[in-house]
Protein backbone atom coordinates (compact mmCIF):
# COMPACT_ATOMS: atom_id res chain seq x y z
CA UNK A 1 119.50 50.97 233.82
CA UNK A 2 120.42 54.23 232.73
CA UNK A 3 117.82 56.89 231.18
CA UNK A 4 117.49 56.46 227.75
CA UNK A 5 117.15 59.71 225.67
CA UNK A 6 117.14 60.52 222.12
CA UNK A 7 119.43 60.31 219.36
CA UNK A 8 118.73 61.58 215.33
CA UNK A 9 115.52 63.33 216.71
CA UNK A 10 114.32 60.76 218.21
CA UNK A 11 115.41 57.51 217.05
CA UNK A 12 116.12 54.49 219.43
CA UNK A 13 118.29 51.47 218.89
CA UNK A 14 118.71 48.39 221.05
CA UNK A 15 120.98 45.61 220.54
CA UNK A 16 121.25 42.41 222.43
CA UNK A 17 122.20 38.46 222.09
CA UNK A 18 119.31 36.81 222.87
CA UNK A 19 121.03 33.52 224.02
CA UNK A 20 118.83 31.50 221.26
CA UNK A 21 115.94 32.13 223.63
CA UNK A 22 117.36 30.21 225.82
CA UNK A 23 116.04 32.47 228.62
CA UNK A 24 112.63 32.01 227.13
CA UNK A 25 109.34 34.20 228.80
CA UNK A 26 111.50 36.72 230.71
CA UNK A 27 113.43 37.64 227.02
CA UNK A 28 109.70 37.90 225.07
CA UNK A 29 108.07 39.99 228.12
CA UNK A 30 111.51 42.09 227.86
CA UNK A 31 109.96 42.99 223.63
CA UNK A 32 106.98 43.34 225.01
CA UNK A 33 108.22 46.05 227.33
CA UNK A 34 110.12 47.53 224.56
CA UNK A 35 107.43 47.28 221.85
CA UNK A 36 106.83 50.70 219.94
CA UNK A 37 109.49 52.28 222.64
CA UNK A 38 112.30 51.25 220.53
CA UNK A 39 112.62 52.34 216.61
CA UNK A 40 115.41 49.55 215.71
CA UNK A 41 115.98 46.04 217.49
CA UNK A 42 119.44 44.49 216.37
CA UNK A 43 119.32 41.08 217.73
CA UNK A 44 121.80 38.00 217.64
CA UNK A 45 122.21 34.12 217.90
CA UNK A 46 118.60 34.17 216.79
CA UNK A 47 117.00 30.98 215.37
CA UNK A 48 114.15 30.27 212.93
CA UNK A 49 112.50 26.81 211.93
CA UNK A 50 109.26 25.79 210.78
CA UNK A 51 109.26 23.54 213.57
CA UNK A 52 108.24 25.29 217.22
CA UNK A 53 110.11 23.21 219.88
CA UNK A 54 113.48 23.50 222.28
CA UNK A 55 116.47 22.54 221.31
CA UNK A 56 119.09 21.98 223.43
CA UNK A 57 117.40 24.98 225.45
CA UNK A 58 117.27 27.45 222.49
CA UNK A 59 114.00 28.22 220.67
CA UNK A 60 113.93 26.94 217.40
CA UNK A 61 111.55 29.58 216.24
CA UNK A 62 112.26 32.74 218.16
CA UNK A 63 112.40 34.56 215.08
CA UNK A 64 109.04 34.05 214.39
CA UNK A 65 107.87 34.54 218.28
CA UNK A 66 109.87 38.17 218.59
CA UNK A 67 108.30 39.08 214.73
CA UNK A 68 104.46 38.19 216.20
CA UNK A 69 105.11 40.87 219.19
CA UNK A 70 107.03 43.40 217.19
CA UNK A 71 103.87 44.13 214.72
CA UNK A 72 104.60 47.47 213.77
CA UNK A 73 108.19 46.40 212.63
CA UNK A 74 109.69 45.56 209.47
CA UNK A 75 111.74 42.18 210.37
CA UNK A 76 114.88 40.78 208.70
CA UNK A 77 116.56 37.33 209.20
CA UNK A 78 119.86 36.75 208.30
CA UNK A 79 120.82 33.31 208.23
CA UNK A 80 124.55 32.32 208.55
CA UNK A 81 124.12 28.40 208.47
CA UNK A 82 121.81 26.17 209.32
CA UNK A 83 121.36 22.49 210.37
CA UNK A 84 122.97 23.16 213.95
CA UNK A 85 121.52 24.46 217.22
CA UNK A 86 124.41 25.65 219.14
CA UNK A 87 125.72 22.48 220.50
CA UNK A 88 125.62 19.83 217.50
CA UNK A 89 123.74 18.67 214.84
CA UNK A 90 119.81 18.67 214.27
CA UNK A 91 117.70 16.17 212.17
CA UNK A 92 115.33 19.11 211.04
CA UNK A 93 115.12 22.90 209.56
CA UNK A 94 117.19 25.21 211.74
CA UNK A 95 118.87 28.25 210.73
CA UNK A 96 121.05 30.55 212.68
CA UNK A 97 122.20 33.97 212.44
CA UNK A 98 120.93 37.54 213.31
CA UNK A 99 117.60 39.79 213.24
CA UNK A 100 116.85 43.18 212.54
CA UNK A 101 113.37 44.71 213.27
CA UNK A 102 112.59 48.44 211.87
CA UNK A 103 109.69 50.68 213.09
CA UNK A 104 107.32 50.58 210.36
CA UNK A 105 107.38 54.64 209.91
CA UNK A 106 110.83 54.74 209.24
CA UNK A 107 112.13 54.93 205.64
CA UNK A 108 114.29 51.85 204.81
CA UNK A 109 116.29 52.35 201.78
CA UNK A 110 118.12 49.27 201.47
CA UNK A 111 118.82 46.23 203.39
CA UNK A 112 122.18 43.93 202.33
CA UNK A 113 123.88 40.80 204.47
CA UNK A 114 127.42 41.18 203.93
CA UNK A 115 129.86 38.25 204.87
CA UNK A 116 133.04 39.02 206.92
CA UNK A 117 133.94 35.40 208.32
CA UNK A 118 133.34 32.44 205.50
CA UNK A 119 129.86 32.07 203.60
CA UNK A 120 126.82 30.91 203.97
CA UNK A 121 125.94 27.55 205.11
CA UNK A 122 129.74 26.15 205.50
CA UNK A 123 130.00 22.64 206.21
CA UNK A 124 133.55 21.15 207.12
CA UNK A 125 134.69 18.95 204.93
CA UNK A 126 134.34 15.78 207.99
CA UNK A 127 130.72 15.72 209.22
CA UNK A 128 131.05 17.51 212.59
CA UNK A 129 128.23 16.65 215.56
CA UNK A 130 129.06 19.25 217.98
CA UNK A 131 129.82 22.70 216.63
CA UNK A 132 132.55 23.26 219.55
CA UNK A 133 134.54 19.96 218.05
CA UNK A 134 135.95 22.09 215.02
CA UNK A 135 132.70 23.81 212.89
CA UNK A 136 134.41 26.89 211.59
CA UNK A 137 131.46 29.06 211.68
CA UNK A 138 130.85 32.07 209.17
CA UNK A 139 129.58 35.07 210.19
CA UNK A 140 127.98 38.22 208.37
CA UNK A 141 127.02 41.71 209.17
CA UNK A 142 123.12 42.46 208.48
CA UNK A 143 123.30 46.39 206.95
CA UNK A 144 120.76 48.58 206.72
CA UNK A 145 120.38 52.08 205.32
CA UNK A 146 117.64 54.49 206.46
CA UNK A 147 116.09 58.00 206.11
CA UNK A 148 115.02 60.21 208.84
CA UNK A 149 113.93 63.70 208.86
CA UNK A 150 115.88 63.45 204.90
CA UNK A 151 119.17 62.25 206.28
CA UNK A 152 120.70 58.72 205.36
CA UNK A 153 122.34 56.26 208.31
CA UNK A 154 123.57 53.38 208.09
CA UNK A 155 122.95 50.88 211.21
CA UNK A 156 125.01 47.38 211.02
CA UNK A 157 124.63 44.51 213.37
CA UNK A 158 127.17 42.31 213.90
CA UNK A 159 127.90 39.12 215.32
CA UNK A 160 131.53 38.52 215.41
CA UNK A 161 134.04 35.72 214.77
CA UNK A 162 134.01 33.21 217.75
CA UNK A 163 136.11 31.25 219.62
CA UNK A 164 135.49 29.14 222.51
CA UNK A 165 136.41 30.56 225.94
CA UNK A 166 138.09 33.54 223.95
CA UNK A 167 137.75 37.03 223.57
CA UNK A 168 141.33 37.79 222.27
CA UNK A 169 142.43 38.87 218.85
CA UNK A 170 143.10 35.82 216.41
CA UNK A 171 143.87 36.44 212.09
CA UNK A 172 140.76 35.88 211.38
CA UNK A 173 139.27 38.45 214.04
CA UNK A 174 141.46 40.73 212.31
CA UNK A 175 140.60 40.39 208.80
CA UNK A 176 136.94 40.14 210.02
CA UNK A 177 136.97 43.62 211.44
CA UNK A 178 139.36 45.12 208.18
CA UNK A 179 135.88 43.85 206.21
CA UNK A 180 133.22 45.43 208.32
CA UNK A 181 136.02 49.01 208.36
CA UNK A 182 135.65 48.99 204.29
CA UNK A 183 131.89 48.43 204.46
CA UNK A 184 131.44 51.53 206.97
CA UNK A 185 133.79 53.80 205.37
CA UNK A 186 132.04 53.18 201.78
CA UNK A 187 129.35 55.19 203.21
CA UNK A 188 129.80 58.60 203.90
CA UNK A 189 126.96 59.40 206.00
CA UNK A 190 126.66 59.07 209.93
CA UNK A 191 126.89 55.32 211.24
CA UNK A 192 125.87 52.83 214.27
CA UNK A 193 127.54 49.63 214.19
CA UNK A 194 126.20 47.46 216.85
CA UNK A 195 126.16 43.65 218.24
CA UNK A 196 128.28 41.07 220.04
CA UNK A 197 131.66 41.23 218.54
CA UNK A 198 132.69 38.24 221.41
CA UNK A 199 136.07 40.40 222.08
CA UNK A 200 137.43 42.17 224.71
CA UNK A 201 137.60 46.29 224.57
CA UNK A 202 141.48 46.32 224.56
CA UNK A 203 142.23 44.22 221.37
CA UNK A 204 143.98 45.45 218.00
CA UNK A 205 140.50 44.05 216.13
CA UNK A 206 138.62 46.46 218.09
CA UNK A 207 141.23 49.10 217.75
CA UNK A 208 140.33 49.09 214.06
CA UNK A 209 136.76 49.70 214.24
CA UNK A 210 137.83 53.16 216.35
CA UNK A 211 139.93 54.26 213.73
CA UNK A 212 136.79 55.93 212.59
CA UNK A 213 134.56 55.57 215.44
CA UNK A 214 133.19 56.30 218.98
CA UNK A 215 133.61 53.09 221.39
CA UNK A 216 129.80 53.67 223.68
CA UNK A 217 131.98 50.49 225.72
CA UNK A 218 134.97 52.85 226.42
CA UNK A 219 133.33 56.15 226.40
CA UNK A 220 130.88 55.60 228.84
CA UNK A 221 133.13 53.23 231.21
CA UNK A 222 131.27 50.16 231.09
CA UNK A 223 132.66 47.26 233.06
CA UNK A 224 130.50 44.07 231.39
CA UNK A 225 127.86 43.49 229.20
CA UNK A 226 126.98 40.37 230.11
CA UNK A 227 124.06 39.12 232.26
CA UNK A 228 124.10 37.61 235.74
CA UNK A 229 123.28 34.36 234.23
CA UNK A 230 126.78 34.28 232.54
CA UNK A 231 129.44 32.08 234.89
CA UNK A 232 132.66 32.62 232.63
CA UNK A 233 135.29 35.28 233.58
CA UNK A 234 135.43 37.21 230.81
CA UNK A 235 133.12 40.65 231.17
CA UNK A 236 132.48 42.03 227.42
CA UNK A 237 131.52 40.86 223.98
CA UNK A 238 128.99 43.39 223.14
CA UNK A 239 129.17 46.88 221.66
CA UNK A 240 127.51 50.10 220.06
CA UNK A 241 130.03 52.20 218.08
CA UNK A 242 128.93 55.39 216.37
CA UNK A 243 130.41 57.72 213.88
CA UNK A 244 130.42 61.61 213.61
CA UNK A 245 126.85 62.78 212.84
CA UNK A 246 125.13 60.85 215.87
CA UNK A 247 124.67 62.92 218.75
CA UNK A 248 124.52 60.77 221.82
CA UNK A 249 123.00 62.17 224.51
CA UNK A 250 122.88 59.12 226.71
CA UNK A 251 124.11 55.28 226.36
CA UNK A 252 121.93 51.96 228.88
CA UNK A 253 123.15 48.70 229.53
CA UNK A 254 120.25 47.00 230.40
CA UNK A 255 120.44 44.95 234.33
CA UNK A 256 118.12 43.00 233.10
CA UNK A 257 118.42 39.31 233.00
CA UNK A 258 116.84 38.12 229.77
CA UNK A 259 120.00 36.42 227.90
CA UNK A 260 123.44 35.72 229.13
CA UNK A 261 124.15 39.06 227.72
CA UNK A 262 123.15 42.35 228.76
CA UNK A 263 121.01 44.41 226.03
CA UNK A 264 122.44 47.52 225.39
CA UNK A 265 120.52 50.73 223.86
CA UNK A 266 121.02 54.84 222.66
């Protein structure tokens, strides 16, 4: 793990996929560490239910498990569809999609869930069991805008268009990543864009996003951002990106193994 030091006097942002819990008391004593040593927590493939069991290994509740840790945070849920765990479909409450936590002292001046990849709740038009036999899954970016030390940012976290056993670009990767470009360039300030984009470094999707900024992947020579719990052969899904105006004096990947994926943090 590399030293973590400060960024926008002081403020620290970690972003990981948290595997639905999947990886269950190692990923909640991995908050724990980071309680109230971390300012913003940009988590994906979270799930929340009002009923507390596992699910095809994920926790249907994490949501609520990480929010009861992270106290002194501000949490937000944003649900892309529900009814599925992430292998087919459930006979109770279950949403899916991704979480935001905010340190309670910073100023939040807006909060918006902006759909890149379908809408909410999309159901195919033939009832589908198992999400990998054809569910077309949507998928938004959760946007926030903050004030620190009277300077606005805006912090995004993303969790990308997927494809089974795929990384590459496809149309719809494409037009996903035009989307999130407009969003970011509407705002003029400085800019973190975060999460598990599930592509590889050297595609024309991701070639988009550094049109306009930094690539923490590229820049800082990282190799994989996923765990040693994942088997597959493809290395990288996740990212930071950052705009002019955020001074970066050091990026972690996390060797921790607490999801399939390795958390990632300035």
């Amino acid at each position: 793990m590399t030293k973590k030091k400060k960024i926008f006097n002081g403020m620290k942002l970690l972003t990981l996929n948290t595997w639905g819990g999947r990886v269950y008391e190692p990923f909640l004593n991995f908050v724990k560490e980071q309680n109230n040593k971390v300012d913003i927590f940009c988590f994906q493939e979270i799930f929340q239910s009002s009923e507390s069991k596992f699910s095809h290994e994920i926790k249907t509740d994490i949501y609520s498990d990480v929010s009861k840790i992270l106290k002194d945070y501000v949490g937000f849920f944003a649900p892309t569809f529900t009814g599925y765990d992430t292998e087919e479909k459930v006979d109770f409450d279950l949403a899916f999609g991704q979480a935001t936590f905010v340190k309670k002292n910073i100023e939040l001046i807006s909060e918006e869930t902006v759909f890149v990849h379908g809408k909410f709740d999309y159901k195919p038009p033939v009832v589908i069991e198992r999400i990998k036999d054809g569910m077309d899954l949507p998928r938004n970016i959760h946007c926030l805008r903050i004030k620190i030390n009277s300077k606005e940012l805006l912090i995004g976290n993303l969790h990308g268009y997927w494809l089974p056993d795929s990384k590459h670009d496809t149309k719809q990767s494409i037009k996903q990543m035009k989307k999130v470009k407009k969003i970011f360039s509407a705002f003029s300030g400085p800019k973190i864009l975060c999460g598990d984009f599930n592509l590889r470094p050297d595609t024309k999707s991701i070639r988009i996003l550094e049109e306009d900024m930094k690539n923490l992947i590229i820049e800082y020579g990282v190799t994989s951002t996923r765990s040693n719990l994942h088997t597959r052969v493809e290395k990288f899904a996740d990212y930071i990106m950052v705009s002019d105006g955020i001074k970066v004096n050091e990026f972690g990947v996390i060797n921790k193994d607490v999801s399939d994926h390795r958390p990632l943090n300035i």
